[in-house]
C-alpha atoms as a PDB file:
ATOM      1  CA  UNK A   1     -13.160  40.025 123.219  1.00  0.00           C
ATOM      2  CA  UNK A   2     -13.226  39.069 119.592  1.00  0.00           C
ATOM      3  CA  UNK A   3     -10.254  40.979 118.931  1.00  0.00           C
ATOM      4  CA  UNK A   4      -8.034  39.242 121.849  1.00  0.00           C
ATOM      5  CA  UNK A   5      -9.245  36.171 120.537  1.00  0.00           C
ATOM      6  CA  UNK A   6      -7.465  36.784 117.083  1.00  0.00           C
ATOM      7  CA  UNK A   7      -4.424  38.024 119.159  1.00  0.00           C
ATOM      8  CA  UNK A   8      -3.833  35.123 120.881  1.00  0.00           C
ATOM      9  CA  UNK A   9      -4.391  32.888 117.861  1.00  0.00           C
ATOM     10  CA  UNK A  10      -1.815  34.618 116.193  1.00  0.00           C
ATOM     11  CA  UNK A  11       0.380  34.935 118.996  1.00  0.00           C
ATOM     12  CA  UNK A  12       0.559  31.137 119.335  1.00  0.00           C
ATOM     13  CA  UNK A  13       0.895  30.421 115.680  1.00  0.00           C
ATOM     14  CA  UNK A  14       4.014  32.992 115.214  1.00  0.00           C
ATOM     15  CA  UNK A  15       5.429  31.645 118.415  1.00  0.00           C
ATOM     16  CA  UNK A  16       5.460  28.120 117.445  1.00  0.00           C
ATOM     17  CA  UNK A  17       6.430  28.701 113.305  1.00  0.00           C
ATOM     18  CA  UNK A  18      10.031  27.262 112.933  1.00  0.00           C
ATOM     19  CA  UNK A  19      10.640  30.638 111.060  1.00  0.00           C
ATOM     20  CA  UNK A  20      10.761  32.699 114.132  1.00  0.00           C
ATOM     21  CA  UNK A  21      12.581  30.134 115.960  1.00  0.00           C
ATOM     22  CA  UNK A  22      15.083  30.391 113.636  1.00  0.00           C
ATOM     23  CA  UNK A  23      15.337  33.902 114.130  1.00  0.00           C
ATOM     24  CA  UNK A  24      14.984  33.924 117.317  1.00  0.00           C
ATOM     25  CA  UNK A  25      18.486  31.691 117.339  1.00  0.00           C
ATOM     26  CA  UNK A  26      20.239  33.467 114.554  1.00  0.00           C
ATOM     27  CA  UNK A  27      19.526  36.686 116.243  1.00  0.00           C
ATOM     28  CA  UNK A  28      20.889  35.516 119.887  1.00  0.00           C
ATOM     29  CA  UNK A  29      23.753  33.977 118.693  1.00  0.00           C
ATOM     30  CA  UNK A  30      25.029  36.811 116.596  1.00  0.00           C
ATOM     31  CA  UNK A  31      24.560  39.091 119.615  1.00  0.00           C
ATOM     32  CA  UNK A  32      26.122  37.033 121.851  1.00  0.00           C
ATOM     33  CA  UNK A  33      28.932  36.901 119.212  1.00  0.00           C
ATOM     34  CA  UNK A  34      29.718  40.729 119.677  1.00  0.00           C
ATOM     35  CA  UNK A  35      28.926  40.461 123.072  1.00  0.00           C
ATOM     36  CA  UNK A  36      32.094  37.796 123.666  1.00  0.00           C
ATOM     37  CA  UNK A  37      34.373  39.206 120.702  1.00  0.00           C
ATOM     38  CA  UNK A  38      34.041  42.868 122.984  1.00  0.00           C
ATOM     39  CA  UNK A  39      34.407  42.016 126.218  1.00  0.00           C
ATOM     40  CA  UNK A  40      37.510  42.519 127.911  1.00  0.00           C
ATOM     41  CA  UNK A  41      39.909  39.651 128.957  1.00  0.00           C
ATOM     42  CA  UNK A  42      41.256  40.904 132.172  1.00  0.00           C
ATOM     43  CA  UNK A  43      38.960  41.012 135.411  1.00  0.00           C
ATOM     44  CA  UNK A  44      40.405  44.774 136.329  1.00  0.00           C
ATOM     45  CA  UNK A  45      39.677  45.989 133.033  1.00  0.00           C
ATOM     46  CA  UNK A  46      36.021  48.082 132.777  1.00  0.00           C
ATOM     47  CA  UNK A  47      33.039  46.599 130.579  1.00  0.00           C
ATOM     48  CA  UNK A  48      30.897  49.297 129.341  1.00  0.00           C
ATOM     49  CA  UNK A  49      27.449  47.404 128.771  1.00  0.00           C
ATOM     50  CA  UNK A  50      26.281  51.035 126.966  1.00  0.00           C
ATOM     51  CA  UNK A  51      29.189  50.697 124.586  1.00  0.00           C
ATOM     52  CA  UNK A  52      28.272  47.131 123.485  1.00  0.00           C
ATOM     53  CA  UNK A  53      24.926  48.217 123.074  1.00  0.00           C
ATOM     54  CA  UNK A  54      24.911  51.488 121.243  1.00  0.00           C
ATOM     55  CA  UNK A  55      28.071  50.926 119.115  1.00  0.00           C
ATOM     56  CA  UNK A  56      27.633  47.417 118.166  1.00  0.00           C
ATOM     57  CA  UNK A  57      24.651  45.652 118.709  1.00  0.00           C
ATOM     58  CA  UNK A  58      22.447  48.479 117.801  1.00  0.00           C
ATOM     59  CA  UNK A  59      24.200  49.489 115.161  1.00  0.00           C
ATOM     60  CA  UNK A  60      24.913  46.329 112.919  1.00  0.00           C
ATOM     61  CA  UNK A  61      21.757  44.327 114.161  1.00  0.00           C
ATOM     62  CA  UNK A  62      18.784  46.264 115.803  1.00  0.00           C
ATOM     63  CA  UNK A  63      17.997  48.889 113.335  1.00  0.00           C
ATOM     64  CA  UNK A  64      18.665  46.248 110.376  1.00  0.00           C
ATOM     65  CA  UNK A  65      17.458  43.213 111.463  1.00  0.00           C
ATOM     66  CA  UNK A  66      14.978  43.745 113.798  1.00  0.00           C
ATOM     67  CA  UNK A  67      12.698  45.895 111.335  1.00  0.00           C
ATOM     68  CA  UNK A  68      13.173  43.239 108.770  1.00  0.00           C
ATOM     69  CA  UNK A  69      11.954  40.141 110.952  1.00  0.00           C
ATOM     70  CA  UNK A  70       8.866  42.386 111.629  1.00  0.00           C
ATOM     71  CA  UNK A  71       8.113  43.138 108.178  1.00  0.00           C
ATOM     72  CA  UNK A  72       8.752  39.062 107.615  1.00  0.00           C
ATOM     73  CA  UNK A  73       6.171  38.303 110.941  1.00  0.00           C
ATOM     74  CA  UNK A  74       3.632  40.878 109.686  1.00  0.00           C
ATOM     75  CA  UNK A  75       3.238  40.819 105.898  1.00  0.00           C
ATOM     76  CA  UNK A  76       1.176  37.694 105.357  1.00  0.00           C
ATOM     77  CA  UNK A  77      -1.134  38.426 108.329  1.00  0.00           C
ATOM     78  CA  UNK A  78      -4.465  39.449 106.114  1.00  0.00           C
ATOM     79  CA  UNK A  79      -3.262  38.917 102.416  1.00  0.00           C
ATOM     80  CA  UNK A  80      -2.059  35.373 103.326  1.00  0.00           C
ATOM     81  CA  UNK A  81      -5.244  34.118 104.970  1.00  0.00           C
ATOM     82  CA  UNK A  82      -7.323  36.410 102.186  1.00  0.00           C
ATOM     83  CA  UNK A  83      -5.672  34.163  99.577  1.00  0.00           C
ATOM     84  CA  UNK A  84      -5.843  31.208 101.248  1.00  0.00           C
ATOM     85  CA  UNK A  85      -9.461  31.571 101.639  1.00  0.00           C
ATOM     86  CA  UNK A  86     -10.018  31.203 105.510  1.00  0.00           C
ATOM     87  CA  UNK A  87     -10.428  34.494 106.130  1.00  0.00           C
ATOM     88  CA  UNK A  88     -13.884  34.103 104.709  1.00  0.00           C
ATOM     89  CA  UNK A  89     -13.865  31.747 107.683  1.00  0.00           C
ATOM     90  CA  UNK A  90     -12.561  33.883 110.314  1.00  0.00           C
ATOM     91  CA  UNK A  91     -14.857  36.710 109.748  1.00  0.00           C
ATOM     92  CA  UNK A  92     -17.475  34.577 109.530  1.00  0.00           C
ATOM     93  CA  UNK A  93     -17.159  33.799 113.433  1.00  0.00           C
ATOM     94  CA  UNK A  94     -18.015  36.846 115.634  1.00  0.00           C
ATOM     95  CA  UNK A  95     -15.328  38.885 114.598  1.00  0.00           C
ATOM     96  CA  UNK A  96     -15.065  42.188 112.761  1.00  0.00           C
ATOM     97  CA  UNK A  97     -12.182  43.105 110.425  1.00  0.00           C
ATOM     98  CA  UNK A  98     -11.392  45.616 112.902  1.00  0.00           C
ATOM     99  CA  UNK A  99     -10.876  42.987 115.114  1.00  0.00           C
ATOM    100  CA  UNK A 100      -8.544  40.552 112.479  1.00  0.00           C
ATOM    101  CA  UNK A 101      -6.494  43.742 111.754  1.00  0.00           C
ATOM    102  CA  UNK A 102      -6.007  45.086 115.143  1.00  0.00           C
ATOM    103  CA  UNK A 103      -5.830  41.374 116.745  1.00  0.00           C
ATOM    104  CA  UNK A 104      -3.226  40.468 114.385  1.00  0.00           C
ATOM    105  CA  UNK A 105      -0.939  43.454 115.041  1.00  0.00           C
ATOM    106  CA  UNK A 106      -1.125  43.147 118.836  1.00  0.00           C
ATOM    107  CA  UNK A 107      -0.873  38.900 118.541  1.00  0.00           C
ATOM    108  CA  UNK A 108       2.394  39.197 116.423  1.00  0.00           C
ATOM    109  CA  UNK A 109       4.008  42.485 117.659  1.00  0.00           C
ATOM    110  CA  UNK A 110       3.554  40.701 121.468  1.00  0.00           C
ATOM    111  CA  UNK A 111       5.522  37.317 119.706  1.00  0.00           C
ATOM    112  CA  UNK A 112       8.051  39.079 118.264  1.00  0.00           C
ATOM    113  CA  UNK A 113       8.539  41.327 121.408  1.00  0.00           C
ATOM    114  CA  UNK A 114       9.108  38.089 123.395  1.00  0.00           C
ATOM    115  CA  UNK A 115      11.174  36.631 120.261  1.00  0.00           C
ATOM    116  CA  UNK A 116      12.865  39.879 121.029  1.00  0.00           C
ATOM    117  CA  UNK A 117      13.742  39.178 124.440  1.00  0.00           C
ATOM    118  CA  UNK A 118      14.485  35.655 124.148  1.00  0.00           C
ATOM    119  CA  UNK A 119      17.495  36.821 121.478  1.00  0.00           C
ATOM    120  CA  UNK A 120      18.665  38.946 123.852  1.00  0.00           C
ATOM    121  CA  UNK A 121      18.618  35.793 126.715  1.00  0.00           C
ATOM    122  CA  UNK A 122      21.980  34.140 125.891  1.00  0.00           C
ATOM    123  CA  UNK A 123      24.227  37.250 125.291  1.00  0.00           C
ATOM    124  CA  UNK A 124      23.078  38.339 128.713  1.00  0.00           C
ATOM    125  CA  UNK A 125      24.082  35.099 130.296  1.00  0.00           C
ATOM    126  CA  UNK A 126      27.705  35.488 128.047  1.00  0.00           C
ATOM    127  CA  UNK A 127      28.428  38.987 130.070  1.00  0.00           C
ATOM    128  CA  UNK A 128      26.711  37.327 133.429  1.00  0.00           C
ATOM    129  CA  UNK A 129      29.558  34.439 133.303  1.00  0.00           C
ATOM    130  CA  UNK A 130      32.283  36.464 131.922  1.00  0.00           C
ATOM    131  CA  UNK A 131      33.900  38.753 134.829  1.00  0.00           C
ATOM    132  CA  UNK A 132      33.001  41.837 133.499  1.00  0.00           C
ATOM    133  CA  UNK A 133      30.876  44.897 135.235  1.00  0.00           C
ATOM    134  CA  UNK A 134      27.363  43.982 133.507  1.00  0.00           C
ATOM    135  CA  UNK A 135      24.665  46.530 133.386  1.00  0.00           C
ATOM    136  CA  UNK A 136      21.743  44.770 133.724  1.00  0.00           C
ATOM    137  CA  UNK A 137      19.287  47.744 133.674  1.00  0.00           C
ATOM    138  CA  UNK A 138      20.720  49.251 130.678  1.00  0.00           C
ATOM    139  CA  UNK A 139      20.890  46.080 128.719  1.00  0.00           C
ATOM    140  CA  UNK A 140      17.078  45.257 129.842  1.00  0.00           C
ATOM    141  CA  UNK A 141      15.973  48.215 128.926  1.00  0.00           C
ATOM    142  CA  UNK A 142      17.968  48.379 125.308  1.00  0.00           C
ATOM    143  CA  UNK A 143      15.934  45.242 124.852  1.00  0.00           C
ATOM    144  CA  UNK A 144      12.854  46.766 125.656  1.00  0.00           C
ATOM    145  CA  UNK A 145      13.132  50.030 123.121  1.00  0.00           C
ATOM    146  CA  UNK A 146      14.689  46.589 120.591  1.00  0.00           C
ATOM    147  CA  UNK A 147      11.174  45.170 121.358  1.00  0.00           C
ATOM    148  CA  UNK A 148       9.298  48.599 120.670  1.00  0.00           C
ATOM    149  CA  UNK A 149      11.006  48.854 117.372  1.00  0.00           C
ATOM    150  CA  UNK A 150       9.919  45.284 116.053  1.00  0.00           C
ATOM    151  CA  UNK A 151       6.549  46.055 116.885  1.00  0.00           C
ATOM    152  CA  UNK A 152       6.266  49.266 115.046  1.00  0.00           C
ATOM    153  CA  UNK A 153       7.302  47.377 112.008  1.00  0.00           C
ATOM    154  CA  UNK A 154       5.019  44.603 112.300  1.00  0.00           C
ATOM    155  CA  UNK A 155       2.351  46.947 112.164  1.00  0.00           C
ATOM    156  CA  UNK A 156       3.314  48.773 108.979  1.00  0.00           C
ATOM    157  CA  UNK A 157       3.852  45.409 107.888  1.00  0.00           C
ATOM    158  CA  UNK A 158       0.146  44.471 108.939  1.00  0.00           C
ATOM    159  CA  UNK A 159      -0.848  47.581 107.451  1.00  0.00           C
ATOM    160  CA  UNK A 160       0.185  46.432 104.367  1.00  0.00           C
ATOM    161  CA  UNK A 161      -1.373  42.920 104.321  1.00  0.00           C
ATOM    162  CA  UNK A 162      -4.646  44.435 105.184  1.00  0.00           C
ATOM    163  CA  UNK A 163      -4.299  47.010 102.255  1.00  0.00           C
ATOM    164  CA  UNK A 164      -2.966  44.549  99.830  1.00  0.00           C
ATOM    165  CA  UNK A 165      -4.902  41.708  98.165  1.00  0.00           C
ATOM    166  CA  UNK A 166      -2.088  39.734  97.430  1.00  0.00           C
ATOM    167  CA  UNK A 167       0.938  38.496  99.945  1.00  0.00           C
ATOM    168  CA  UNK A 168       3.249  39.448  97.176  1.00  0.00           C
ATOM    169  CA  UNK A 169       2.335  43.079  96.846  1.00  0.00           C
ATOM    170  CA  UNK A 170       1.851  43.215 100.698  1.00  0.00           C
ATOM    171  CA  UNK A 171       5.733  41.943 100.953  1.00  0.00           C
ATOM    172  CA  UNK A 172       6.774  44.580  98.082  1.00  0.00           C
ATOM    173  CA  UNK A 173       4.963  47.419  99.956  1.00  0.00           C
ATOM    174  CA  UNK A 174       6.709  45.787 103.409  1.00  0.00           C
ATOM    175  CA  UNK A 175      10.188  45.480 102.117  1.00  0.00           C
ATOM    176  CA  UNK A 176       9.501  48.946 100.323  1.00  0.00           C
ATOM    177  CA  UNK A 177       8.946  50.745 103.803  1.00  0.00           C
ATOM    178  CA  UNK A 178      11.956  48.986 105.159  1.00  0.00           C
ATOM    179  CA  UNK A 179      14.324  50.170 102.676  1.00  0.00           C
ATOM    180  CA  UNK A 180      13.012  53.854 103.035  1.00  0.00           C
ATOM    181  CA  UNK A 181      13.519  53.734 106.374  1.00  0.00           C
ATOM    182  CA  UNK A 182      16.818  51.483 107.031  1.00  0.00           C
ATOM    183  CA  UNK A 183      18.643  51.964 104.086  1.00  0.00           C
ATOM    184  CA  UNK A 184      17.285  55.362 102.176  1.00  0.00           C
ATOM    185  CA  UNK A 185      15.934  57.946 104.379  1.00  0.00           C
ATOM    186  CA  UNK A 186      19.356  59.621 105.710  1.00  0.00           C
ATOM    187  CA  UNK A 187      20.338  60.664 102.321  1.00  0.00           C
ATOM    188  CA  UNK A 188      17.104  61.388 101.357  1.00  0.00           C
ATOM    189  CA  UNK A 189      16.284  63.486 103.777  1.00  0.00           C
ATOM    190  CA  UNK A 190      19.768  64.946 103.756  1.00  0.00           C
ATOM    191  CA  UNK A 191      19.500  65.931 100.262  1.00  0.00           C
ATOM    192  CA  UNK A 192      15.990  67.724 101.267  1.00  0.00           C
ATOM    193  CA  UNK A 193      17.127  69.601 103.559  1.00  0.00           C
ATOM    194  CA  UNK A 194      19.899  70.889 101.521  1.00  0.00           C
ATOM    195  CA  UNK A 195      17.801  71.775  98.846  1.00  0.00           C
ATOM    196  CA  UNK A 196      15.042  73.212 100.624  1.00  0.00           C
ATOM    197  CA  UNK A 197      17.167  75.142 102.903  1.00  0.00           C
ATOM    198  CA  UNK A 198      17.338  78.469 101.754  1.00  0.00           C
ATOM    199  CA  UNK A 199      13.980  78.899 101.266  1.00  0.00           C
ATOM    200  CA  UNK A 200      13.097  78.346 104.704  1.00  0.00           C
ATOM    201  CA  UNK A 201      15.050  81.577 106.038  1.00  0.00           C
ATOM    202  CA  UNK A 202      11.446  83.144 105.000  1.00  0.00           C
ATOM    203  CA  UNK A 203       9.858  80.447 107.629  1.00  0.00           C
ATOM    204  CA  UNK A 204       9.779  80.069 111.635  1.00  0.00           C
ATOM    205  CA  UNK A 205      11.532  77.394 111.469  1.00  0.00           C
ATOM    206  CA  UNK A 206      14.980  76.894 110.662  1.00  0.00           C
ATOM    207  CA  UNK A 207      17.053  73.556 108.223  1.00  0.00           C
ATOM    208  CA  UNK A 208      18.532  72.207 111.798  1.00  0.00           C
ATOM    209  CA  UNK A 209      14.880  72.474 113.070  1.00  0.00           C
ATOM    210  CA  UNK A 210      13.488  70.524 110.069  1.00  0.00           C
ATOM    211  CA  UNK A 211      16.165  67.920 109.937  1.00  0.00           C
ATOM    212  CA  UNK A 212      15.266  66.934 113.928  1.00  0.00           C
ATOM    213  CA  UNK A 213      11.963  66.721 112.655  1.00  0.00           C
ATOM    214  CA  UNK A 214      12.997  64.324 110.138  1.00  0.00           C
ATOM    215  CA  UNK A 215      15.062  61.838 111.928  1.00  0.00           C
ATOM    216  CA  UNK A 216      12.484  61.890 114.434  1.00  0.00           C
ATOM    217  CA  UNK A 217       9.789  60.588 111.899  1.00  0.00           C
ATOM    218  CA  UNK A 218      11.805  58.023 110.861  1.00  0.00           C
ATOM    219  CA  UNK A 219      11.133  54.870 113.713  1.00  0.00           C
ATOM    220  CA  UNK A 220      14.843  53.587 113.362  1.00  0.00           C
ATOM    221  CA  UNK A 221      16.125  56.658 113.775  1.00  0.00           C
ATOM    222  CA  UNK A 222      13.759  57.836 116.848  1.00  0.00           C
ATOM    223  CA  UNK A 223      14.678  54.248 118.585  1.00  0.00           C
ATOM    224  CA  UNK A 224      17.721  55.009 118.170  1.00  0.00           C
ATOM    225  CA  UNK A 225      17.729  58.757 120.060  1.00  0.00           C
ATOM    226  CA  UNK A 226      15.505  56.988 122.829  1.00  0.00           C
ATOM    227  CA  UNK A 227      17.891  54.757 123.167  1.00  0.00           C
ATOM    228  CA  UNK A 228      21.090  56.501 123.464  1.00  0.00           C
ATOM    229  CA  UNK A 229      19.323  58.840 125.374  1.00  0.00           C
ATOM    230  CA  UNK A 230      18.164  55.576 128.250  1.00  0.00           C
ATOM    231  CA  UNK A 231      22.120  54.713 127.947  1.00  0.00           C
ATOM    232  CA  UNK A 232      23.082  58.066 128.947  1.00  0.00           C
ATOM    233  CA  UNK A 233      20.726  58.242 131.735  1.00  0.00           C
ATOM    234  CA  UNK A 234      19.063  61.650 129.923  1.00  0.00           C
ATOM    235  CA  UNK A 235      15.814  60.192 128.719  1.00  0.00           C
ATOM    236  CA  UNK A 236      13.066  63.261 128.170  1.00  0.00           C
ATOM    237  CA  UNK A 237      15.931  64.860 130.456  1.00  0.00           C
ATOM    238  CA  UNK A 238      18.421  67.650 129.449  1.00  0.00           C
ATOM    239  CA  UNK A 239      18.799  69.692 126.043  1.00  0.00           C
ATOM    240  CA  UNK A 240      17.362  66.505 123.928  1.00  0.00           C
ATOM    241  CA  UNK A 241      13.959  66.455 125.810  1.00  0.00           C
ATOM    242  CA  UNK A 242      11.759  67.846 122.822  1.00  0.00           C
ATOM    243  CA  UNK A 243      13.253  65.253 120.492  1.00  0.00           C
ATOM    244  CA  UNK A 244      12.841  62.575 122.303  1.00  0.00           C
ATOM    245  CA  UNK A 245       9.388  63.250 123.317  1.00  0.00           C
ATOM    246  CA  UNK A 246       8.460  64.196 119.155  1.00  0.00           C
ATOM    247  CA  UNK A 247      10.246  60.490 118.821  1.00  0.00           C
ATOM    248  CA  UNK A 248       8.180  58.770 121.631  1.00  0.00           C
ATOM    249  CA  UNK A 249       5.199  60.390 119.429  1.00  0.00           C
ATOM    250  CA  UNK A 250       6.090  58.791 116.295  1.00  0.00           C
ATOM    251  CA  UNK A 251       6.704  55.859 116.963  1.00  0.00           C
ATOM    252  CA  UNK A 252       3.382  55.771 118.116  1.00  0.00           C
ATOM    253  CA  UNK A 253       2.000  57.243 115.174  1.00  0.00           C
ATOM    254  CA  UNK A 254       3.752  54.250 113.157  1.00  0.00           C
ATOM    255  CA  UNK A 255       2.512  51.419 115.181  1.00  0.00           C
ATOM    256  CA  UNK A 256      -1.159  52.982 115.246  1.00  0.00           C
ATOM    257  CA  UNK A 257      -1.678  54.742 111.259  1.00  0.00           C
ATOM    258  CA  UNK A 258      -0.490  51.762 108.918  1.00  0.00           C
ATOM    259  CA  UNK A 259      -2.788  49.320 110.285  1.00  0.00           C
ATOM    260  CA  UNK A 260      -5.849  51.768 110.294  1.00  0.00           C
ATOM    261  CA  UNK A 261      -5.047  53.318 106.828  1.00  0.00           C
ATOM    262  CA  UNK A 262      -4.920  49.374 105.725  1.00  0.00           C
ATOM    263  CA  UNK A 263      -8.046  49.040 107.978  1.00  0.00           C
ATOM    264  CA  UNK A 264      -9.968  51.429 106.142  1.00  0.00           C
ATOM    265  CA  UNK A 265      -9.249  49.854 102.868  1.00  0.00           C
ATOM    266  CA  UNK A 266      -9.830  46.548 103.911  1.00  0.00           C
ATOM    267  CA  UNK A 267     -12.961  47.641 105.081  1.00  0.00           C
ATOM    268  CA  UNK A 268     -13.744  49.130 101.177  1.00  0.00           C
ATOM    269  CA  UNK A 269     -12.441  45.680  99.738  1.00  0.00           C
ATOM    270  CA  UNK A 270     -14.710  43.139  98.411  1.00  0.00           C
ATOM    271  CA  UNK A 271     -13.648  39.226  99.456  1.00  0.00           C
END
């Protein structure tokens, strides 16, 4: 009960901070933007809700803004309230810092999900009144796997704040994760594989095999084969199945190991 209690508290407070409202408005409006700028201007002409969605929205806004608003929502969760000095407070009430840790990733993941779905409100209401052919099952559930990948984020961001004394080394280890992830890990990993390739003809496994395995790991990456995949109507259906179901498995890895590797040393940590 403890730890719902911190959830909702958190919820609230991230709901109501003008931050996310701005975000929440800057996001919408630049969807809806590419949701009116794409749409066709005759009423016999076909409106592929997918194409919007994959090619445009996804590509330019989900897997690069969406991951940063999370690491924004989650980074100050512990170290912020640990400098501030109320989390003396907090835990001296009948909660553990299990409880803060884990309360504070589902409170703010569950804000930013709805912040989430309220940015994804007005473009739907842009394709409603325009006279196109509007999916509204693929765009709902593009919004949910948008949702999913915010969440994921503010938990490695939470993971951070609990492992970090400090909000600024909790944002640097935040902002570093993002950049990885968004910016770094395709020609990272590319690179790897290329130089690791030929000594893997010795191995069970082949470089196409460990590349999958890579772009899987990454959560931007594996929302965005889940994804596609929903679009397509071939989710954990056809050739792709095995990747999407090693995606679906780490992107619950990432929402569930960064805030208990930050749990366990904010457990070690003396306030």
């Amino acid at each position: 009960m403890s730890l719902a209690a911190v959830a909702r508290k958190d919820f609230r407070e991230t709901v109501r901070s003008r931050g996310m409202i701005a975000l929440v408005v800057l996001f919408s409006l630049l969807v809806a933007a590419f949701a009116y700028a794409v749409r066709p201007t005759g009423e016999s002409e076909q409106f592929a809700t997918e194409l919007l969605l994959s090619a445009f929205v996804g590509r330019f806004l989900v897997t690069t803004l969406i991951p940063l608003v999370g690491v924004v929502v989650g980074y100050n969760a512990v170290s912020g309230e640990r400098e501030s000095g109320s989390l003396k407070l907090l835990l001296s009430l009948p909660h553990s810092r299990a409880d803060v840790v884990l309360g504070k990733v589902a409170g703010r993941g569950a804000a930013l999900a709805l912040a989430v779905f309220a940015g994804f409100l007005l473009p739907a209401l842009v394709l409603i009144a325009a006279p196109v052919v509007f999916n509204a099952g693929a765009f709902l559930g593009y919004t949910v796997f948008a949702a999913a990948l915010g969440v994921v984020f503010v938990a490695i961001s939470v993971g951070c704040s609990a492992a970090f004394s400090t909000q600024r080394r909790a944002l640097i280890g935040g902002v570093g994760v993002y950049v990885l992830f968004v910016l770094l890990w395709g020609p990272l990993t590319g690179q790897l594989v290329g130089a690791v390739g030929p000594s893997l003809d010795a191995l069970p496994v082949s470089a196409t095999q460990v590349d999958v395995f890579l772009r899987a790991s990454n959560p931007t990456t594996a929302v965005e084969a889940l994804s596609r995949a929903f679009l397509a109507e071939r989710l954990f259906s056809g050739e792709t199945a095995n990747q999407q179901l090693s995606a679906a498995a780490m992107l619950v890895f990432w929402t569930l190991a960064p805030p208990l590797a930050g749990l366990l040393k904010f457990d070690a940590a003396d306030l």
